[in-house]
Protein backbone atom coordinates (compact mmCIF):
# COMPACT_ATOMS: atom_id res chain seq x y z
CA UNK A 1 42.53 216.60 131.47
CA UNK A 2 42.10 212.75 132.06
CA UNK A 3 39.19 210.50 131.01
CA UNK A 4 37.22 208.61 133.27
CA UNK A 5 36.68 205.05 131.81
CA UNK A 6 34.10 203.08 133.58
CA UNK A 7 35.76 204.50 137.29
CA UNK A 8 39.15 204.25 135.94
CA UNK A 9 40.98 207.33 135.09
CA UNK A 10 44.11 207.20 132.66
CA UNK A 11 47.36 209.59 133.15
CA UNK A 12 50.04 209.00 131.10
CA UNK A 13 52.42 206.58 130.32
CA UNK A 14 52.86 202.55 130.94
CA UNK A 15 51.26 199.03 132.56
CA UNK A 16 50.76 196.33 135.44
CA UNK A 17 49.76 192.53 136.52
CA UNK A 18 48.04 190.56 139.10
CA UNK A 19 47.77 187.12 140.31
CA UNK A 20 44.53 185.93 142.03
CA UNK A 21 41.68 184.71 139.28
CA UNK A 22 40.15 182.10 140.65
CA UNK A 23 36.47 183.90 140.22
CA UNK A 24 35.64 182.35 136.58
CA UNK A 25 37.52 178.77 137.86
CA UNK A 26 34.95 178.51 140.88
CA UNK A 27 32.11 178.68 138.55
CA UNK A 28 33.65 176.69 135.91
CA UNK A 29 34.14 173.53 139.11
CA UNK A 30 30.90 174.53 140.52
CA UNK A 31 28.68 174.16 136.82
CA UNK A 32 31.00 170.39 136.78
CA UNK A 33 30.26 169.75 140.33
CA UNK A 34 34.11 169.57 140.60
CA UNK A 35 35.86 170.28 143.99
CA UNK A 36 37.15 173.80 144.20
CA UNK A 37 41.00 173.45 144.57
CA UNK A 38 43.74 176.34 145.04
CA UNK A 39 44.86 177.45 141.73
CA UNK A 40 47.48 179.76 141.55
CA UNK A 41 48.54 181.45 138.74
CA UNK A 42 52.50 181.06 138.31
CA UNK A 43 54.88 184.15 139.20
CA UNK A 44 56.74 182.76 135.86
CA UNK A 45 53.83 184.30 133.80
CA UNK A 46 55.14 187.75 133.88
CA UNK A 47 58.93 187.50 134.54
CA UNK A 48 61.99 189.52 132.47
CA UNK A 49 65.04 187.26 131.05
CA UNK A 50 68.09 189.09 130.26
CA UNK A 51 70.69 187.46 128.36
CA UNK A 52 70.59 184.66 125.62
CA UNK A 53 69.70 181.62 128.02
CA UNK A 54 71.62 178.93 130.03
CA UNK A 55 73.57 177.35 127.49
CA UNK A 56 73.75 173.34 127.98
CA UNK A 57 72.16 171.90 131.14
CA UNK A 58 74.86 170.48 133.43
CA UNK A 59 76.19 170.47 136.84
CA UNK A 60 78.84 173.67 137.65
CA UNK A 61 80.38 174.46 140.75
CA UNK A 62 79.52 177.73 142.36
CA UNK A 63 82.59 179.72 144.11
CA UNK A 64 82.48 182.66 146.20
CA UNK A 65 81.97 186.17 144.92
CA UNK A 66 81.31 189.94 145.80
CA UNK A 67 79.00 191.14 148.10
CA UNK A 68 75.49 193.19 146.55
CA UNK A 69 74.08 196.28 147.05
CA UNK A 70 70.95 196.73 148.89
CA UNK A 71 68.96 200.03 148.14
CA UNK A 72 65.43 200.75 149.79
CA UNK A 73 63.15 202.03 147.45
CA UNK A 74 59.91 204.34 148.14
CA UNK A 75 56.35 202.77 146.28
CA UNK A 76 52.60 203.34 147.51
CA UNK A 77 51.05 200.51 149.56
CA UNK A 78 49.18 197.64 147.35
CA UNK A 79 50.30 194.79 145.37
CA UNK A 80 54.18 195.48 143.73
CA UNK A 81 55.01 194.08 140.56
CA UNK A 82 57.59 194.38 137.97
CA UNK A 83 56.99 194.75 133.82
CA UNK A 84 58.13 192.26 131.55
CA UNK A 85 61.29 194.11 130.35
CA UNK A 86 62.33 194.86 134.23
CA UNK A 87 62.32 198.93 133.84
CA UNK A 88 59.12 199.70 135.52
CA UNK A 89 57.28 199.07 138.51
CA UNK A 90 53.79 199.15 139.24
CA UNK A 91 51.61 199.17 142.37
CA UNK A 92 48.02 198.50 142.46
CA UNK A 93 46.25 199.32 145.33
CA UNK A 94 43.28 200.40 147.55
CA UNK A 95 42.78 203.66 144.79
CA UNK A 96 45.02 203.65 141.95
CA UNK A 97 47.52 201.92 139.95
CA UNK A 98 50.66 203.74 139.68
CA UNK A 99 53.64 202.77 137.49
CA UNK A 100 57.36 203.88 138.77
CA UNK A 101 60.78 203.42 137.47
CA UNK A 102 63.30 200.98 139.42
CA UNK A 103 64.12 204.03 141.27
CA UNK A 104 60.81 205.07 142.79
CA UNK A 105 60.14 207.80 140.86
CA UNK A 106 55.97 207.94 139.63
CA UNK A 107 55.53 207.84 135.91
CA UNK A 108 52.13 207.83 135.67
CA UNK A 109 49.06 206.81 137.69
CA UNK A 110 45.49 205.91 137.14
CA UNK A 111 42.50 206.54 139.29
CA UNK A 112 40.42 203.24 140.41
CA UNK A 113 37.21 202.54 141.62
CA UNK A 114 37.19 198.81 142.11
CA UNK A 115 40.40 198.64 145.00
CA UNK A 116 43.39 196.52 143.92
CA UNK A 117 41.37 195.63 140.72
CA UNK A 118 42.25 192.53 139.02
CA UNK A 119 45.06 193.49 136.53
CA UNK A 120 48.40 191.99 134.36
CA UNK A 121 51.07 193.70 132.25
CA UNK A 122 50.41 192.17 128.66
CA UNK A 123 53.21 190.08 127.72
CA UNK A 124 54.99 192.84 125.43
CA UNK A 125 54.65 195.39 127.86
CA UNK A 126 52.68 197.38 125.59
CA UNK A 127 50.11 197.82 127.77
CA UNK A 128 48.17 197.02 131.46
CA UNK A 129 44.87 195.03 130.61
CA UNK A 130 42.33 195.75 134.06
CA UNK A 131 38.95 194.27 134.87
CA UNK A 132 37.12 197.87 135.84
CA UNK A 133 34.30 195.27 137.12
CA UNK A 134 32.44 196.10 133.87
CA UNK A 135 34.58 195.66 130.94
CA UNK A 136 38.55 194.81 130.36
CA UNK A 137 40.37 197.71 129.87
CA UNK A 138 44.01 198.39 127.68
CA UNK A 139 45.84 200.83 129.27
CA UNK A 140 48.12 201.78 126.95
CA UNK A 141 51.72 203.24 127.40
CA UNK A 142 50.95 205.91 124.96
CA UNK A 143 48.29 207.21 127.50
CA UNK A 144 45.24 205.74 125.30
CA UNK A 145 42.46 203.00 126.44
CA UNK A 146 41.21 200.64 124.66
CA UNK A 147 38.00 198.74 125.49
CA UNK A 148 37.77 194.80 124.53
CA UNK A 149 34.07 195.00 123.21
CA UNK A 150 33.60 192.11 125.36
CA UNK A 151 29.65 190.91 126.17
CA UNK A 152 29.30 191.06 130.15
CA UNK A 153 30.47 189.97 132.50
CA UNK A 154 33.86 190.07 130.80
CA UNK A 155 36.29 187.31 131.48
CA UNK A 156 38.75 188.50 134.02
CA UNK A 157 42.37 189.19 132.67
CA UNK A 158 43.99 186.09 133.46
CA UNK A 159 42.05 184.37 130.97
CA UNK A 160 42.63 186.82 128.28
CA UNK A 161 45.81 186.81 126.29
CA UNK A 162 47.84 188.79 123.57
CA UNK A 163 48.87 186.53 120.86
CA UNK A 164 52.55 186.63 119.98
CA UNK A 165 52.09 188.46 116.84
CA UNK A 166 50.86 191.57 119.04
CA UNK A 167 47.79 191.02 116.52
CA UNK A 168 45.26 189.63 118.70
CA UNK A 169 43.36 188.79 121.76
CA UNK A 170 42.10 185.84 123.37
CA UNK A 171 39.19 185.85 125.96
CA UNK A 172 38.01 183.09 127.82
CA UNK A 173 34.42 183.60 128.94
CA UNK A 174 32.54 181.20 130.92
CA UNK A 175 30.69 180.13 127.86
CA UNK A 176 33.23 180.91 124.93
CA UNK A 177 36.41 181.49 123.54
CA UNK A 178 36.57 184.98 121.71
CA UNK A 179 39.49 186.16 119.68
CA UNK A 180 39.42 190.18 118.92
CA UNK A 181 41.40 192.62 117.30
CA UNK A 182 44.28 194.60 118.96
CA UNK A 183 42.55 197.71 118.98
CA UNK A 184 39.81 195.69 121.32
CA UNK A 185 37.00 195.55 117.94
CA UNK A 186 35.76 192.87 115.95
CA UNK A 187 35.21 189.98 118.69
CA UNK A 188 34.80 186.66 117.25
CA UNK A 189 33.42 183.25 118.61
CA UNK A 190 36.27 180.92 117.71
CA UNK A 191 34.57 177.81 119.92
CA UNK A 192 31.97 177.50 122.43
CA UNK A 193 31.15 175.15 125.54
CA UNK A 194 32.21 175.54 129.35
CA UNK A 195 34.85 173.24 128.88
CA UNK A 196 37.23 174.57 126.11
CA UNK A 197 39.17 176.66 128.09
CA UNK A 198 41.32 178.92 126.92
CA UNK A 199 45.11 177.91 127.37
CA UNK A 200 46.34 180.91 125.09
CA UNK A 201 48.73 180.83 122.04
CA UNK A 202 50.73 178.78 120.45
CA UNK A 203 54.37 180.19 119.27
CA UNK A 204 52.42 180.99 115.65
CA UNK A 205 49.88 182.71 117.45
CA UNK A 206 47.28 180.12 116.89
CA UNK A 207 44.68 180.04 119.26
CA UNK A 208 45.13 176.80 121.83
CA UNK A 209 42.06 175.02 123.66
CA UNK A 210 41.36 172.41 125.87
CA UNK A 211 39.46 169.70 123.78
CA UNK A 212 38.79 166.86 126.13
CA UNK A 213 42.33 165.58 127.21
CA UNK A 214 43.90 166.94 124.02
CA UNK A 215 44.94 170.54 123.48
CA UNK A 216 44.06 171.68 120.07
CA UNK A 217 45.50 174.25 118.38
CA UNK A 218 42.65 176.03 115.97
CA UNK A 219 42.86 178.02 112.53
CA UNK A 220 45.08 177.71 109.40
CA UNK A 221 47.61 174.56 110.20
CA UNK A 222 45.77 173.64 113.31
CA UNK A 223 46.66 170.46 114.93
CA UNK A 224 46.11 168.24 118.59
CA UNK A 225 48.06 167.47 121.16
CA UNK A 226 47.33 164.66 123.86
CA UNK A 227 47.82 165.96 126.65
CA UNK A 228 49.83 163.47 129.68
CA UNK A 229 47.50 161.77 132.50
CA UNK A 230 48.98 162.98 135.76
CA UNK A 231 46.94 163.62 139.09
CA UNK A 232 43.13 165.09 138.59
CA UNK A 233 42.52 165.09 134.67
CA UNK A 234 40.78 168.26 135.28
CA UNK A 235 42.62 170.82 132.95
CA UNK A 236 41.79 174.08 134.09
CA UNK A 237 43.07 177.10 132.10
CA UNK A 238 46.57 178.23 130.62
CA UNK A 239 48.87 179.95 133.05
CA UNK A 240 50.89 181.87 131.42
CA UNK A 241 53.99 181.19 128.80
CA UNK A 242 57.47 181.16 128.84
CA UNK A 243 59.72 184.47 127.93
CA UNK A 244 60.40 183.65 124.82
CA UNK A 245 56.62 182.18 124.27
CA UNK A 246 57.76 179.18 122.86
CA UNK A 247 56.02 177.23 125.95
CA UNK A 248 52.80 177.34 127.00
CA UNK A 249 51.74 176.00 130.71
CA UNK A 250 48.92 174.68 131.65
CA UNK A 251 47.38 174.15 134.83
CA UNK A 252 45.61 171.40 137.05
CA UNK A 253 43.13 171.02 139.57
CA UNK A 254 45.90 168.93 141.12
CA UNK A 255 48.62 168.28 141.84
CA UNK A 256 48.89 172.33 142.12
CA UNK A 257 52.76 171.69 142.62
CA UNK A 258 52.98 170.43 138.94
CA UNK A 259 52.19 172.28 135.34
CA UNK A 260 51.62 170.86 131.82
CA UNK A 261 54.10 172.08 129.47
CA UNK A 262 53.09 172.22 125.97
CA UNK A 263 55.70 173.51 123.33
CA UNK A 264 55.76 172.58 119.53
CA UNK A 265 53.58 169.32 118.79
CA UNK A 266 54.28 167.86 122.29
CA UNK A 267 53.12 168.17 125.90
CA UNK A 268 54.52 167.30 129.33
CA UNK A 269 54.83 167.04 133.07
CA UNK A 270 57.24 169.62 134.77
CA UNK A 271 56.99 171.12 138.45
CA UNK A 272 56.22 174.35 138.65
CA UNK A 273 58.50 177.51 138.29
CA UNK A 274 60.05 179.45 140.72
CA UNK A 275 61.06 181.41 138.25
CA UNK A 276 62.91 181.77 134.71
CA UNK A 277 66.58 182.08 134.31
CA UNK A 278 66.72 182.05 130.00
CA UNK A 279 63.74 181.79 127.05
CA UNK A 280 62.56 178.73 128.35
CA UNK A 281 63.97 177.59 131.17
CA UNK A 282 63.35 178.18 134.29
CA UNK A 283 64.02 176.94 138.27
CA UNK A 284 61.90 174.97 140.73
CA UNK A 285 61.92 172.64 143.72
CA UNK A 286 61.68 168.93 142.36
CA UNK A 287 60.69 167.50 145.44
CA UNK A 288 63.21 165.57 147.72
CA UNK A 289 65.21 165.11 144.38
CA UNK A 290 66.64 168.96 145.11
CA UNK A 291 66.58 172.45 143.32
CA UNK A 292 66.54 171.63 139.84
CA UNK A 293 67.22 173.51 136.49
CA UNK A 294 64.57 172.39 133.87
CA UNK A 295 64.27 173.42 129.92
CA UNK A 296 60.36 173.65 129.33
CA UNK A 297 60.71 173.18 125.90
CA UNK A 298 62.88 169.68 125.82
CA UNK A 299 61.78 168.10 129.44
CA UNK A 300 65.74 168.59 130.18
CA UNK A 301 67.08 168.84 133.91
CA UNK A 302 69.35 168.42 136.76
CA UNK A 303 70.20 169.38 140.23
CA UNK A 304 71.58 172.58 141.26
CA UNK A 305 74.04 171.16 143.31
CA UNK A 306 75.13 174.48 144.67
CA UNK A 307 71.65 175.37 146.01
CA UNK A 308 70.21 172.52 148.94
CA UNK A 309 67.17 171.34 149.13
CA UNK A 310 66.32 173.25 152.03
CA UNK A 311 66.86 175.91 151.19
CA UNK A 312 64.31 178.91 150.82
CA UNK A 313 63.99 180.69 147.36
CA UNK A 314 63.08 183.60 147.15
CA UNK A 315 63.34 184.08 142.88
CA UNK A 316 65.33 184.92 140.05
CA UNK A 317 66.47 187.76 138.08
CA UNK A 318 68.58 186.88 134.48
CA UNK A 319 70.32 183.95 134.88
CA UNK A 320 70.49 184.14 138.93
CA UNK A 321 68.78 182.54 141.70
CA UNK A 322 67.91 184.70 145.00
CA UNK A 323 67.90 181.74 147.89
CA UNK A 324 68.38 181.99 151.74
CA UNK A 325 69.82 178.87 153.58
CA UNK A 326 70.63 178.68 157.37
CA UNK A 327 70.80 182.37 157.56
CA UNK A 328 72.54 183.24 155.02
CA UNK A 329 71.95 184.80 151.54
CA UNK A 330 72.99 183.89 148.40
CA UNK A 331 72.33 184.75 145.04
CA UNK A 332 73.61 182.18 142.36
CA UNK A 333 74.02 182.44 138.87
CA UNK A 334 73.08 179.04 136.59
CA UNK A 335 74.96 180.39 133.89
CA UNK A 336 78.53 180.11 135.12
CA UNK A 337 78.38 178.76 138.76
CA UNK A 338 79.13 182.16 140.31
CA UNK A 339 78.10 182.98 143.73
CA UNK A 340 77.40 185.96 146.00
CA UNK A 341 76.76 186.41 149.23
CA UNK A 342 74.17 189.16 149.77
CA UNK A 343 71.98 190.50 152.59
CA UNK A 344 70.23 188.54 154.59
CA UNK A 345 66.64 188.51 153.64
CA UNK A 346 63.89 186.87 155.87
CA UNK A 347 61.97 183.79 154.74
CA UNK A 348 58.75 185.86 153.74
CA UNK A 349 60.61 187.92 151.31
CA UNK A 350 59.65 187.49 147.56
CA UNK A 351 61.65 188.86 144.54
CA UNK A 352 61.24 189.58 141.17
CA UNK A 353 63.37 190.52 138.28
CA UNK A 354 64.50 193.88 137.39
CA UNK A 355 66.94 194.84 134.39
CA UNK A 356 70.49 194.25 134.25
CA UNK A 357 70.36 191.25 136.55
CA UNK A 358 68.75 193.03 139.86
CA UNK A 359 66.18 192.26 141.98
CA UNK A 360 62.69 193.97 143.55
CA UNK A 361 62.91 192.54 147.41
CA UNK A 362 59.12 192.27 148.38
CA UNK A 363 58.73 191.71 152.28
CA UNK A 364 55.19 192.84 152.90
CA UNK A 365 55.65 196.85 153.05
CA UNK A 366 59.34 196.92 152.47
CA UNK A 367 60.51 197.07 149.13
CA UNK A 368 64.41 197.30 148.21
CA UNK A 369 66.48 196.75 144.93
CA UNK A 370 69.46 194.06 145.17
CA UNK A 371 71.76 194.64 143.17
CA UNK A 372 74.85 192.03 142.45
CA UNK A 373 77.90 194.13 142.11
């Protein structure tokens, strides 16, 4: 027997997550008179590490390796995204959400009445938080749901956050920042006005705001953090965290190529991620400089020499980049240098990780698992 709960039906087992939020933004910029500007919620957000990190940052010399295995795997149409430990996938589309396991095979599904419904894995993978269009929504792996008791309309699940803890939630409405229980109960105002926005948690699990051009940590030890001057001073929301959530990002009205870092008692510039490669650090394109290997939490980088500039990168998986260059394939790990030439994939193709160092190949309907052999 399975419980409708507000149009969405629970069966089962695990979770989910989805990009596009930009509803609450556009009224946020519209009540400022602010220019509506793309904001895209980072990839990085929701991506597995395996393995210990990166070790120092410094230049290594990749070398040719073995060829990878490319298997096509069988999901539902809608949006495709991996869970935060790499073991599941999950679909959301025009109906229902279904979760699968890197093979294909359906672990559970859930009934939807709002197609591809806004929706994220929460970052322990305990759980898929979904706007129903009504209320947020916890659907939890033990089969249960669990309703934030959140005043409507609810703030859409990019601006809502588990603390680190696994204690609490964060909610960004347009009005207020509400922190609740993890059972979704007890919701309580912890400051008000349209523009302290929600940025998330701290590694302590203190609740962090925007205060003006500071970010502010709040509760028991609190403390502020000036935050760095760079392009529009318009601070718009937190964007997700790093693996280990040691670093939380924060992003811009422009320039939308760059994030705020903020990680201990300091804040800074860094471009944004392509993807993460250990606890906190992560890959991106650093402009005409080159591909470059960054630590969030020190500021830290250099050029992958290995991997050109023009080249097109597709993502990472563990300690590996997935990149395509004149035609050819490569997937190249930051840990020791090693290289592997792989399948060709085309330039539209997106990937995110999987466990044990694989990859989920995303090129509109086709879906395959790379695996480095």
């Amino acid at each position: 027997m399975m419980n409708d709960v507000d149009g969405l039906i629970a069966r089962r087992e695990h979770d989910v997550a989805i990009p596009p939020f930009d509803a609450l933004q556009a009224r946020r910029r519209a009540r400022r008179g602010a220019p509506l500007a793309p904001f895209v919620i980072a990839a990085a957000v929701a991506l597995v590490v395996a393995g210990a990190g990166i070790g120092p940052l410094r230049e290594r010399l990749a070398t040719p390796g073995a060829a990878a295995s490319m298997m096509p795997i069988s999901l539902p149409a809608g949006q495709v995204l991996a869970s935060p430990d790499g073991q599941r996938i999950a679909v959301i589309g025009a109906a229902s959400v279904t979760v699968h396991d890197t093979g294909g095979r359906e672990l559970q599904r859930w009934a939807i009445a709002t197609p591809y419904a806004n929706a994220k894995w929460l970052s322990d993978g305990s759980g898929l938080l979904v706007d129903t269009g009504t209320s947020l929504v916890v659907l939890e792996s033990d089969g249960r749901t669990t309703r934030l008791q959140l005043a409507t309309p609810p703030a859409l699940p990019g601006y809502t956050w588990l603390a680190p803890d696994g204690r609490t939630f964060a909610s960004d409405t347009t009005t207020a920042v509400l922190v609740l229980d993890r059972d979704g109960s007890t919701p309580q105002t912890v400051i008000t006005g349209a523009d302290h926005h929600l940025l998330g948690f701290d590694a302590e699990s203190r609740v962090l705001v925007i205060d003006g051009a500071d970010a502010r940590a709040l509760g028991a030890g609190g403390y502020t953090i000036p935050l760095p001057a760079i392009g529009n001073p318009l601070y718009e929301a937190g964007t997700g965290a790093s693996p280990d959530g040691a670093v939380v990002l924060v992003a811009m009205a422009t320039p939308v190529d760059q994030l705020i870092a903020i990680s201990g008692r300091s804040a800074r510039a860094i471009p944004r991620p392509v993807g993460w490669v250990g606890p906190h650090a992560f890959v991106a394109r650093a402009g005409p400089g080159g591909i470059e290997l960054w630590d969030a939490a020190t500021g830290d980088h250099h050029v992958i020499s290995a991997i050109p500039n023009s080249a097109t990168l597709h993502g990472t998986s563990g300690t590996a980049v997935l990149w395509t260059a004149v035609g050819v394939t490569h997937v190249t790990d930051t840990a020791t240098g090693a290289d592997r030439i792989v399948p060709p994939l085309a330039v539209s193709a997106k990937a995110q990780p999987l466990v044990g160092g694989r990859f989920l190949v995303v090129d509109g309907l086709d879906r395959e698992v790379l695996a480095p052999e």
